[in-house]
PDB file of N, CA and C in Angstrom:
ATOM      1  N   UNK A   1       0.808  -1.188   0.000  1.00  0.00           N
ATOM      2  CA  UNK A   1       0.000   0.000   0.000  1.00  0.00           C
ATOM      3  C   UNK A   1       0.856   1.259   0.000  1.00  0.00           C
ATOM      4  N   UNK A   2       2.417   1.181   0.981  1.00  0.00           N
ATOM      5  CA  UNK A   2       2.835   2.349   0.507  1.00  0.00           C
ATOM      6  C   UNK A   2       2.992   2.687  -0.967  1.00  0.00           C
ATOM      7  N   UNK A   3       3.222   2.112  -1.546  1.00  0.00           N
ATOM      8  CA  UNK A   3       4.484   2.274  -2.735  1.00  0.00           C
ATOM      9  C   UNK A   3       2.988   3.125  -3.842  1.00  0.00           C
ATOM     10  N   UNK A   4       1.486   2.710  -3.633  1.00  0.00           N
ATOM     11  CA  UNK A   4       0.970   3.475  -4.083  1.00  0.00           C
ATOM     12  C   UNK A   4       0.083   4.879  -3.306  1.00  0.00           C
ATOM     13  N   UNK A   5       0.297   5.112  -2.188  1.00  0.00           N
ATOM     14  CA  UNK A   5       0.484   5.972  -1.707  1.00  0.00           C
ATOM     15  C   UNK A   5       1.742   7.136  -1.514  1.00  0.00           C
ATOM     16  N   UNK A   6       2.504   6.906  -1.582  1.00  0.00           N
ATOM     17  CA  UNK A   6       3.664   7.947  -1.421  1.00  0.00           C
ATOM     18  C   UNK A   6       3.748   8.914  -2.969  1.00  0.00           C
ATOM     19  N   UNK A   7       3.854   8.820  -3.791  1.00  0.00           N
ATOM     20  CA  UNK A   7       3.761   9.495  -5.246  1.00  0.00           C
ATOM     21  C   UNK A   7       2.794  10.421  -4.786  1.00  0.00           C
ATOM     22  N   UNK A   8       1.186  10.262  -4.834  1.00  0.00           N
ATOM     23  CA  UNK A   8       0.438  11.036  -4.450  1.00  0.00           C
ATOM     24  C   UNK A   8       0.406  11.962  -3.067  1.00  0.00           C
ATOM     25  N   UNK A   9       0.871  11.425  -2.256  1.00  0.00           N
ATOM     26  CA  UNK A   9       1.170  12.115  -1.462  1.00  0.00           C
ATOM     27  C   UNK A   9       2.558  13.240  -1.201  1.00  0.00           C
ATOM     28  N   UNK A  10       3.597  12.819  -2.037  1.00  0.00           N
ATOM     29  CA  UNK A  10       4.288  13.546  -2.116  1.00  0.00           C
ATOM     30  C   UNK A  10       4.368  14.819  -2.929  1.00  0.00           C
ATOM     31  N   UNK A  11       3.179  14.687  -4.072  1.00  0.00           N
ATOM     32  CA  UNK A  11       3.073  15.262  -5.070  1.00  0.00           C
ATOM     33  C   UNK A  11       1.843  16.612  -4.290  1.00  0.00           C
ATOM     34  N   UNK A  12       0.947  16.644  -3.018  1.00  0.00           N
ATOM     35  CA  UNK A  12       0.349  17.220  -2.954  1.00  0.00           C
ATOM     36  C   UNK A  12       1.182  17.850  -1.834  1.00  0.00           C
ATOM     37  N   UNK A  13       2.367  18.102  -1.393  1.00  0.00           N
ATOM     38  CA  UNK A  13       2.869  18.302  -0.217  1.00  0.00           C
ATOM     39  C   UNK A  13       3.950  19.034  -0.275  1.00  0.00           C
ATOM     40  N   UNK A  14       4.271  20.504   0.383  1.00  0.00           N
ATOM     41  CA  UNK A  14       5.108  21.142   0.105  1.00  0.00           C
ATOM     42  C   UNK A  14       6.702  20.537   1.091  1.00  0.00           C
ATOM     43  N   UNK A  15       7.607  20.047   0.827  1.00  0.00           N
ATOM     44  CA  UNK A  15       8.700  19.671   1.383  1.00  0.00           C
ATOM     45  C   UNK A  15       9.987  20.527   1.240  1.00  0.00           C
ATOM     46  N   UNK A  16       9.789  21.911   1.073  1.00  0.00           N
ATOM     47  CA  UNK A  16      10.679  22.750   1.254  1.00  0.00           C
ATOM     48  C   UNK A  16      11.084  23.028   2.614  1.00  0.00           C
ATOM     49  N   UNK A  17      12.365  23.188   2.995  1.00  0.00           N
ATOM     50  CA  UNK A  17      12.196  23.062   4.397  1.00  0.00           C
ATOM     51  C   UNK A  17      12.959  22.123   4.955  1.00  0.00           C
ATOM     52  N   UNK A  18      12.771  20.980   4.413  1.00  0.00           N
ATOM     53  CA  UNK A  18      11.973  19.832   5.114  1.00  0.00           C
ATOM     54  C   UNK A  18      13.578  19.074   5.158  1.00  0.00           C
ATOM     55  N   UNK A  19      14.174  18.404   5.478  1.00  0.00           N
ATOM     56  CA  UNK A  19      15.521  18.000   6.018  1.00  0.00           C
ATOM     57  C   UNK A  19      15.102  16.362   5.404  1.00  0.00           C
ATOM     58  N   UNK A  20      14.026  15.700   5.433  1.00  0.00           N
ATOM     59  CA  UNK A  20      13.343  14.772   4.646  1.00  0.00           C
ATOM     60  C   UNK A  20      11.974  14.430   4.704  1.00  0.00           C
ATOM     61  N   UNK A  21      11.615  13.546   3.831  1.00  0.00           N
ATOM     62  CA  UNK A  21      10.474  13.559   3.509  1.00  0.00           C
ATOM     63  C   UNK A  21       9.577  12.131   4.142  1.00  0.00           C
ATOM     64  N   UNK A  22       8.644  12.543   4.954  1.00  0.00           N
ATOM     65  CA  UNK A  22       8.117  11.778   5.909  1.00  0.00           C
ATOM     66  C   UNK A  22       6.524  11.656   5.423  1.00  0.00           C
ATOM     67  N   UNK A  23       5.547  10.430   5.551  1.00  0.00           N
ATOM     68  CA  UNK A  23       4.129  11.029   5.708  1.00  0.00           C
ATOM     69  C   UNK A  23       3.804  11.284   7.232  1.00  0.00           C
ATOM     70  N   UNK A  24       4.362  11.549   8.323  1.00  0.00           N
ATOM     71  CA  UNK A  24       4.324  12.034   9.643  1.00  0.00           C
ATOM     72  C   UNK A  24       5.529  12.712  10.179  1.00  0.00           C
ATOM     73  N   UNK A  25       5.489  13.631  10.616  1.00  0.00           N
ATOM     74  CA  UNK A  25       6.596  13.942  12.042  1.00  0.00           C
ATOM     75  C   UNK A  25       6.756  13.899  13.075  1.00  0.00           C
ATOM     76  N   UNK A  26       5.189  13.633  13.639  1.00  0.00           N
ATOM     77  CA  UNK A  26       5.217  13.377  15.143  1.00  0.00           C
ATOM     78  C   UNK A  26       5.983  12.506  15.917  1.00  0.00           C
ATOM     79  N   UNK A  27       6.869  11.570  15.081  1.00  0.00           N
ATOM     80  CA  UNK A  27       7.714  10.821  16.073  1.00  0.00           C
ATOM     81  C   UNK A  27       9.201  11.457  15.822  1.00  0.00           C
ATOM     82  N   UNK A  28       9.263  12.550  15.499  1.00  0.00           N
ATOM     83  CA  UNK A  28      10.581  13.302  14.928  1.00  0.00           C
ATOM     84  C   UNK A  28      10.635  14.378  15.971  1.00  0.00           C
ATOM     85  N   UNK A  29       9.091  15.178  16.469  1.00  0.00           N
ATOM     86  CA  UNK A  29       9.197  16.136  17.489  1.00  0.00           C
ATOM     87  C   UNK A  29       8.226  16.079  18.484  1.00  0.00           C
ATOM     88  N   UNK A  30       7.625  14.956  18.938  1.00  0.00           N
ATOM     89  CA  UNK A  30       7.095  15.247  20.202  1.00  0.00           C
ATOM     90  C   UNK A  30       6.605  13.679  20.534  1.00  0.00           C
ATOM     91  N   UNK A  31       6.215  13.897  21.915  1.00  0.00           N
ATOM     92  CA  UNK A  31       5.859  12.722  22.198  1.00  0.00           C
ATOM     93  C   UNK A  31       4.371  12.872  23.107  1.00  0.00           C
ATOM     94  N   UNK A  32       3.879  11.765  23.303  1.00  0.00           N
ATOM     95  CA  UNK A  32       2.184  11.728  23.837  1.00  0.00           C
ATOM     96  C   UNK A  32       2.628  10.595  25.177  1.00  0.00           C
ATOM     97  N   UNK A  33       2.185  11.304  26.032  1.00  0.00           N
ATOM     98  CA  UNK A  33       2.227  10.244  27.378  1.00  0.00           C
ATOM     99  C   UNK A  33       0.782  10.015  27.948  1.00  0.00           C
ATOM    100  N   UNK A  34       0.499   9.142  28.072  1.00  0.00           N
ATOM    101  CA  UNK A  34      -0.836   8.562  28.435  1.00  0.00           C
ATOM    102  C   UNK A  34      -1.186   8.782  29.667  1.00  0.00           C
ATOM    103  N   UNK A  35      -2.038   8.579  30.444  1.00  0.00           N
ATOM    104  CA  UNK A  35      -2.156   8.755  31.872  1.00  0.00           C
ATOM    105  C   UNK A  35      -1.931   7.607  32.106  1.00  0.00           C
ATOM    106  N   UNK A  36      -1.511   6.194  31.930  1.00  0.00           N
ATOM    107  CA  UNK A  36      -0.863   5.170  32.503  1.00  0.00           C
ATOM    108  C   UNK A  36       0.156   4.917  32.562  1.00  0.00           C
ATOM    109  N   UNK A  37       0.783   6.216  31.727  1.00  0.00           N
ATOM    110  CA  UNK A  37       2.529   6.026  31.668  1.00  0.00           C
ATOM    111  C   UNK A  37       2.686   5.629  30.168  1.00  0.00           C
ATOM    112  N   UNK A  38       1.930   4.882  29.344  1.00  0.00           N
ATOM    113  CA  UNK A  38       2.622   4.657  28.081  1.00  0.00           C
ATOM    114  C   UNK A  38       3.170   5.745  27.311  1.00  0.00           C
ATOM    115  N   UNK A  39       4.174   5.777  26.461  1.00  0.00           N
ATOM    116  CA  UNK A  39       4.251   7.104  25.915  1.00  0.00           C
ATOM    117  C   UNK A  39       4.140   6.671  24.370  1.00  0.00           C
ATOM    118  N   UNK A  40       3.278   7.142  23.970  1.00  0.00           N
ATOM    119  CA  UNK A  40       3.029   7.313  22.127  1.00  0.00           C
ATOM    120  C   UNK A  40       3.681   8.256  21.099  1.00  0.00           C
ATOM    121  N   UNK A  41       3.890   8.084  20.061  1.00  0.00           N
ATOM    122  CA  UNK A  41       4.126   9.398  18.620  1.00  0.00           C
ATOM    123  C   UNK A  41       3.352  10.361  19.302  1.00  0.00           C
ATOM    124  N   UNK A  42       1.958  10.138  19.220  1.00  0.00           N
ATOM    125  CA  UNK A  42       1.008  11.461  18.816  1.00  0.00           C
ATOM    126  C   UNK A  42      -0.421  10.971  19.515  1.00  0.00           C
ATOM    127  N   UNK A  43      -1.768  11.770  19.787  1.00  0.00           N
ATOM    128  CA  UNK A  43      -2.594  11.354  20.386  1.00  0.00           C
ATOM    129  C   UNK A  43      -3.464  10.274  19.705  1.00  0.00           C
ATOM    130  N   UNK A  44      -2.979  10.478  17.777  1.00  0.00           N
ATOM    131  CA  UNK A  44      -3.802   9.608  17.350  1.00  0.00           C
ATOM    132  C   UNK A  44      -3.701   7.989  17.249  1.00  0.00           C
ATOM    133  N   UNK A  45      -2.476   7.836  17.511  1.00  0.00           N
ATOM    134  CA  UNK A  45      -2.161   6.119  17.384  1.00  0.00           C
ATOM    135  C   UNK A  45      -2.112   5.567  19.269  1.00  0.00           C
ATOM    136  N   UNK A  46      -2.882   5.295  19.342  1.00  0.00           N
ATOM    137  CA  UNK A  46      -2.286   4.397  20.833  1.00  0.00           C
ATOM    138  C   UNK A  46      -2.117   2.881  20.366  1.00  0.00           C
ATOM    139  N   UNK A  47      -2.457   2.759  19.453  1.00  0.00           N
ATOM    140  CA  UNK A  47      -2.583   0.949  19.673  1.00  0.00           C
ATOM    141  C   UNK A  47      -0.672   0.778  19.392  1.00  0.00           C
ATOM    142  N   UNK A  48       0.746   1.821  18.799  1.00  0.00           N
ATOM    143  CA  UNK A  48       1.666   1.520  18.795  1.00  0.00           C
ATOM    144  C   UNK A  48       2.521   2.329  20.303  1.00  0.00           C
ATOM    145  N   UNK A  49       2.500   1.449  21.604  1.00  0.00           N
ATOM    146  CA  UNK A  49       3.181   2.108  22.447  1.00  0.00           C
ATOM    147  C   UNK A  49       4.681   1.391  22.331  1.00  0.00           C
ATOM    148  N   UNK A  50       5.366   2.992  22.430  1.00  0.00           N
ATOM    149  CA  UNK A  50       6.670   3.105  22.178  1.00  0.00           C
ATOM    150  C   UNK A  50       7.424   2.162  23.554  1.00  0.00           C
ATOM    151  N   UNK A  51       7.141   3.156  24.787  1.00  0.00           N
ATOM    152  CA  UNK A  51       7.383   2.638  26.189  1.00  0.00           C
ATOM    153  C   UNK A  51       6.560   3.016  27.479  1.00  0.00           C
ATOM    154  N   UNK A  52       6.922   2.674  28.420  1.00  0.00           N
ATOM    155  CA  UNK A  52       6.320   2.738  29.908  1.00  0.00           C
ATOM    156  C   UNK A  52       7.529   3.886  30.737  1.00  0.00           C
ATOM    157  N   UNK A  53       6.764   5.212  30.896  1.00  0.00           N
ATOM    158  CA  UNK A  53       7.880   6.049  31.056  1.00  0.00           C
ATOM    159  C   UNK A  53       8.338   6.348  32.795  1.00  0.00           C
ATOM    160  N   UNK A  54       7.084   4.868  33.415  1.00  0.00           N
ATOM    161  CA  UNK A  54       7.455   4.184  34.531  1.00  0.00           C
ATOM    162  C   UNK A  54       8.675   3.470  34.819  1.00  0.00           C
ATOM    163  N   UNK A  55       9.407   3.345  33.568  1.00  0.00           N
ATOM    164  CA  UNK A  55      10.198   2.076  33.504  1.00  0.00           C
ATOM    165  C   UNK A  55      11.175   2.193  32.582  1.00  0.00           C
ATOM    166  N   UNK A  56      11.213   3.581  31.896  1.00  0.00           N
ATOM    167  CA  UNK A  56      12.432   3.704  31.266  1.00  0.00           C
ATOM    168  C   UNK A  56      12.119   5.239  31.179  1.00  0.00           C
ATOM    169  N   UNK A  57      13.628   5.503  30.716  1.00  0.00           N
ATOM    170  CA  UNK A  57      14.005   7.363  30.745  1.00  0.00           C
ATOM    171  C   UNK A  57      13.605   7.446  29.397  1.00  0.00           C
ATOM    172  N   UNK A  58      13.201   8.867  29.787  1.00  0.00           N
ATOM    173  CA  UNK A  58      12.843   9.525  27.978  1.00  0.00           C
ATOM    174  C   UNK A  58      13.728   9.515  26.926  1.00  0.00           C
ATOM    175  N   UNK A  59      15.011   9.442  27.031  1.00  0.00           N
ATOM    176  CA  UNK A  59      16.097   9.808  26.418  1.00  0.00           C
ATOM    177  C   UNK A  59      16.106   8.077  25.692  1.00  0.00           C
ATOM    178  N   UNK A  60      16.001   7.159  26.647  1.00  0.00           N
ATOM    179  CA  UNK A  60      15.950   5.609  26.112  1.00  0.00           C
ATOM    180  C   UNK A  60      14.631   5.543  25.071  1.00  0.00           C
ATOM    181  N   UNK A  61      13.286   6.044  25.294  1.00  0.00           N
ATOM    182  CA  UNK A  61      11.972   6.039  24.672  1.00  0.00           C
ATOM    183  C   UNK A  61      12.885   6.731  23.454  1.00  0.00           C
ATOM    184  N   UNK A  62      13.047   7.701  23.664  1.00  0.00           N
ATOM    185  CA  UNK A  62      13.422   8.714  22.378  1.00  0.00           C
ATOM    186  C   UNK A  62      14.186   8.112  21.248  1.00  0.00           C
ATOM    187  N   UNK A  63      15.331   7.213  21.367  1.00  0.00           N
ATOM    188  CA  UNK A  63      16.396   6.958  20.573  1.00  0.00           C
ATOM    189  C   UNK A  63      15.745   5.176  20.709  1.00  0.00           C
ATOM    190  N   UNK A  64      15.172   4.736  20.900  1.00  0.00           N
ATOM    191  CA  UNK A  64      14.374   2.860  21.436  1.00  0.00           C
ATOM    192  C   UNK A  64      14.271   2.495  19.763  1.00  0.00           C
ATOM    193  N   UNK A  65      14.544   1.427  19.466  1.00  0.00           N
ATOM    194  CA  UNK A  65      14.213   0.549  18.655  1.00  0.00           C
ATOM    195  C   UNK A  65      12.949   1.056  18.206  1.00  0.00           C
ATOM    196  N   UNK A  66      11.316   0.897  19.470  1.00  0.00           N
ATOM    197  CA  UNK A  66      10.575   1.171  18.867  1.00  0.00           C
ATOM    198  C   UNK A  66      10.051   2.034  17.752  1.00  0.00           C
ATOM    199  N   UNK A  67      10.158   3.871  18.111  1.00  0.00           N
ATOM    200  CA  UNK A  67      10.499   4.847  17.605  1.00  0.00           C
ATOM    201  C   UNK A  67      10.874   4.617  16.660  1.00  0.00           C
ATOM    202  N   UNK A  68      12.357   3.863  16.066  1.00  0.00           N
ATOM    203  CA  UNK A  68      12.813   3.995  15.373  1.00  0.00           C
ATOM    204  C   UNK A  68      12.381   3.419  14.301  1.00  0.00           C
ATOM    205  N   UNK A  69      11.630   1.818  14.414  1.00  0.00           N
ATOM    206  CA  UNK A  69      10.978   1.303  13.729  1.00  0.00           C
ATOM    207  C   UNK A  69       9.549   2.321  13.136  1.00  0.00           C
ATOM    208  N   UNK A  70       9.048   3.188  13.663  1.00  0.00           N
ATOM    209  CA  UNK A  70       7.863   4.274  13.771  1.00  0.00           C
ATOM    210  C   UNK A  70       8.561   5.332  12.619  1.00  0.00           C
ATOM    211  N   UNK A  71       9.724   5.441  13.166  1.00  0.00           N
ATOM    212  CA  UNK A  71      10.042   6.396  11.812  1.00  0.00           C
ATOM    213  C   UNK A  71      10.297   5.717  10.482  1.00  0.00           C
ATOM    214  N   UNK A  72      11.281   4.754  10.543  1.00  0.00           N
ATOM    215  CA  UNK A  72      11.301   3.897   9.518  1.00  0.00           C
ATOM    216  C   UNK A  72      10.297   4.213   8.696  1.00  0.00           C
ATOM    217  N   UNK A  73       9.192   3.161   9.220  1.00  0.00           N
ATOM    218  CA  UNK A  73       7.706   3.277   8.371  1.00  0.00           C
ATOM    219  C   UNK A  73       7.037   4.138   7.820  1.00  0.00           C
ATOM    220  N   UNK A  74       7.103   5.358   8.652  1.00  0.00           N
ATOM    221  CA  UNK A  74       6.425   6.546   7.845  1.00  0.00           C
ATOM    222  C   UNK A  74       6.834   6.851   6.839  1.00  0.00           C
ATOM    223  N   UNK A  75       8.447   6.595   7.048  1.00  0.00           N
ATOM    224  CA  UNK A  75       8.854   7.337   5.423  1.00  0.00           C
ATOM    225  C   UNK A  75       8.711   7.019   4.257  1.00  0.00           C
ATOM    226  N   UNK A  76       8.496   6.041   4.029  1.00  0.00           N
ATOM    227  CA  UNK A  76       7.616   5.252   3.276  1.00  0.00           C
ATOM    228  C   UNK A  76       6.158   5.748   2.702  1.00  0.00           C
ATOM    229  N   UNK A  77       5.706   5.956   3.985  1.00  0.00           N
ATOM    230  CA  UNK A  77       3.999   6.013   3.949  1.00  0.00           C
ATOM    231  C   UNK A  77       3.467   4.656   3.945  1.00  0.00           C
ATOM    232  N   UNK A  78       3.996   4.263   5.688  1.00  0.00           N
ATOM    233  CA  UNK A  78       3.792   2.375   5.703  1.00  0.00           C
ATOM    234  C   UNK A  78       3.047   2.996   6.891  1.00  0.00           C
ATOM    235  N   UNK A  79       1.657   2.238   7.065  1.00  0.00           N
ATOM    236  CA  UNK A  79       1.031   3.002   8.513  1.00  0.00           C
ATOM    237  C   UNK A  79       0.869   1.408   9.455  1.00  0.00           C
ATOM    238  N   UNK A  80       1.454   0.755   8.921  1.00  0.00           N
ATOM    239  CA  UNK A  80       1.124  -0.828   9.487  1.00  0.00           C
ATOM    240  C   UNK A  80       1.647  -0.633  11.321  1.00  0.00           C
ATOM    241  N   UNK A  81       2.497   0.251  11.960  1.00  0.00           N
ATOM    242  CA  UNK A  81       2.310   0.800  13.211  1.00  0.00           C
ATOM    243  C   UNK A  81       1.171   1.228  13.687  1.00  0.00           C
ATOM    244  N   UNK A  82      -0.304   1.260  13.637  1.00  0.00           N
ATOM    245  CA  UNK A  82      -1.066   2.170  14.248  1.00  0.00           C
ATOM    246  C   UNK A  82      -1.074   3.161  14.097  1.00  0.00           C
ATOM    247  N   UNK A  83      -0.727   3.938  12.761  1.00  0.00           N
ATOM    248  CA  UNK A  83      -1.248   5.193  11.927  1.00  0.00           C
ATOM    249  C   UNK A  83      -2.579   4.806  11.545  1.00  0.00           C
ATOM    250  N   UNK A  84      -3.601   4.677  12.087  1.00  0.00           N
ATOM    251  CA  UNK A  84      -4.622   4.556  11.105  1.00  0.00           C
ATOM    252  C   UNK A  84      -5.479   5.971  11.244  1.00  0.00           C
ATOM    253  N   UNK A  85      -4.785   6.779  11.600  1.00  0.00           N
ATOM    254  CA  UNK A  85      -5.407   8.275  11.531  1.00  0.00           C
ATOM    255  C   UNK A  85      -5.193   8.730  10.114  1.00  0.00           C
ATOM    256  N   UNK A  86      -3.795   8.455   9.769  1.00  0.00           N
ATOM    257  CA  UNK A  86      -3.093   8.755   8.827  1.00  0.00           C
ATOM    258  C   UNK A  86      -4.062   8.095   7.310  1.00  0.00           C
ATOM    259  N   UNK A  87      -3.843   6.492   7.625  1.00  0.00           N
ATOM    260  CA  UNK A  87      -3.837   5.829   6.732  1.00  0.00           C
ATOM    261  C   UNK A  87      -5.951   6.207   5.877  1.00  0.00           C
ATOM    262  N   UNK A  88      -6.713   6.225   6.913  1.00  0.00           N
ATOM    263  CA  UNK A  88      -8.195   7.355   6.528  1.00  0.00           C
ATOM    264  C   UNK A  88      -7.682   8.252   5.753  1.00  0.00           C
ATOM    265  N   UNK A  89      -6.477   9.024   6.715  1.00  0.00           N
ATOM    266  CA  UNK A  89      -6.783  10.513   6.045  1.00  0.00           C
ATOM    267  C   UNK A  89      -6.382  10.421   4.372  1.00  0.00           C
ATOM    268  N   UNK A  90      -5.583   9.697   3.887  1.00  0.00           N
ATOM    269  CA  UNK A  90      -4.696   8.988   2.670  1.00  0.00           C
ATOM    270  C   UNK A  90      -5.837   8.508   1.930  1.00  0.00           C
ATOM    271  N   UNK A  91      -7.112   7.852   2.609  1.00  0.00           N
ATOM    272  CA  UNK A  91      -7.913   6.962   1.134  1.00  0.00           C
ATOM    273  C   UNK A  91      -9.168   8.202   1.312  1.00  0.00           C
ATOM    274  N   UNK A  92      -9.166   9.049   2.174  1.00  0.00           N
ATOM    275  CA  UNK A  92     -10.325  10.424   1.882  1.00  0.00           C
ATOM    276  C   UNK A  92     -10.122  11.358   1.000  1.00  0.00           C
ATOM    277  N   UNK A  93      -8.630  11.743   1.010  1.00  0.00           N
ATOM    278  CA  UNK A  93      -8.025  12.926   0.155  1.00  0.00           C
ATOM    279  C   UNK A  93      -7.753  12.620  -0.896  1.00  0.00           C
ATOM    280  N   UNK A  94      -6.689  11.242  -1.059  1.00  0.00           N
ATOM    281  CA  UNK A  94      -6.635  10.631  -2.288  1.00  0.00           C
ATOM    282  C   UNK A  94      -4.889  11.283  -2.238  1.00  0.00           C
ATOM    283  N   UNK A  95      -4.814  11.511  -1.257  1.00  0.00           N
ATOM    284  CA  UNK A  95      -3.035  11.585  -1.224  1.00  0.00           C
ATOM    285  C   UNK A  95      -2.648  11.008   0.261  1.00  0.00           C
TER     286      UNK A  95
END
């Protein structure tokens, strides 16, 4: 599904600026902490928790395998992490 998503989406999207080209940034600049401690990308994905910020330092969440796998994917425009905010917004717009 990425490989026909990303063209269109890149094509409607200004990336000047832009250091690279992502279909998200939220796991590039911020993070979402849950009231149970999980900490997420963003408010819209919970079903991909990164970590338990009971149980590890932010600095470990930040740079974690998980994350990293989270960025991986986006760049792509792979939402198979629990983007499915994303992955709607992609078959509504048509980018």
């Amino acid at each position: 599904m990425a490989e026909e998503i990303r063209p269109a989406d890149e094509s409607s999207r200004d990336f000047a600026g832009k250091a690279f080209r992502s279909a998200c940034y939220a796991p590039y600049v911020s993070l979402f902490f849950a009231v149970d401690g999980n900490v997420l990308a963003c408010c819209q994905n919970e079903l991909f928790v990164l970590r338990d910020v009971k149980e590890q330092h932010l600095r470990e969440i930040w740079n974690g395998w998980p994350i990293q796998q989270l960025r991986a994917a986006l760049e792509p425009c792979d939402f198979q992490h629990g983007c499915e905010y994303l992955r709607m917004g992609t078959e509504v717009t048509g980018r």
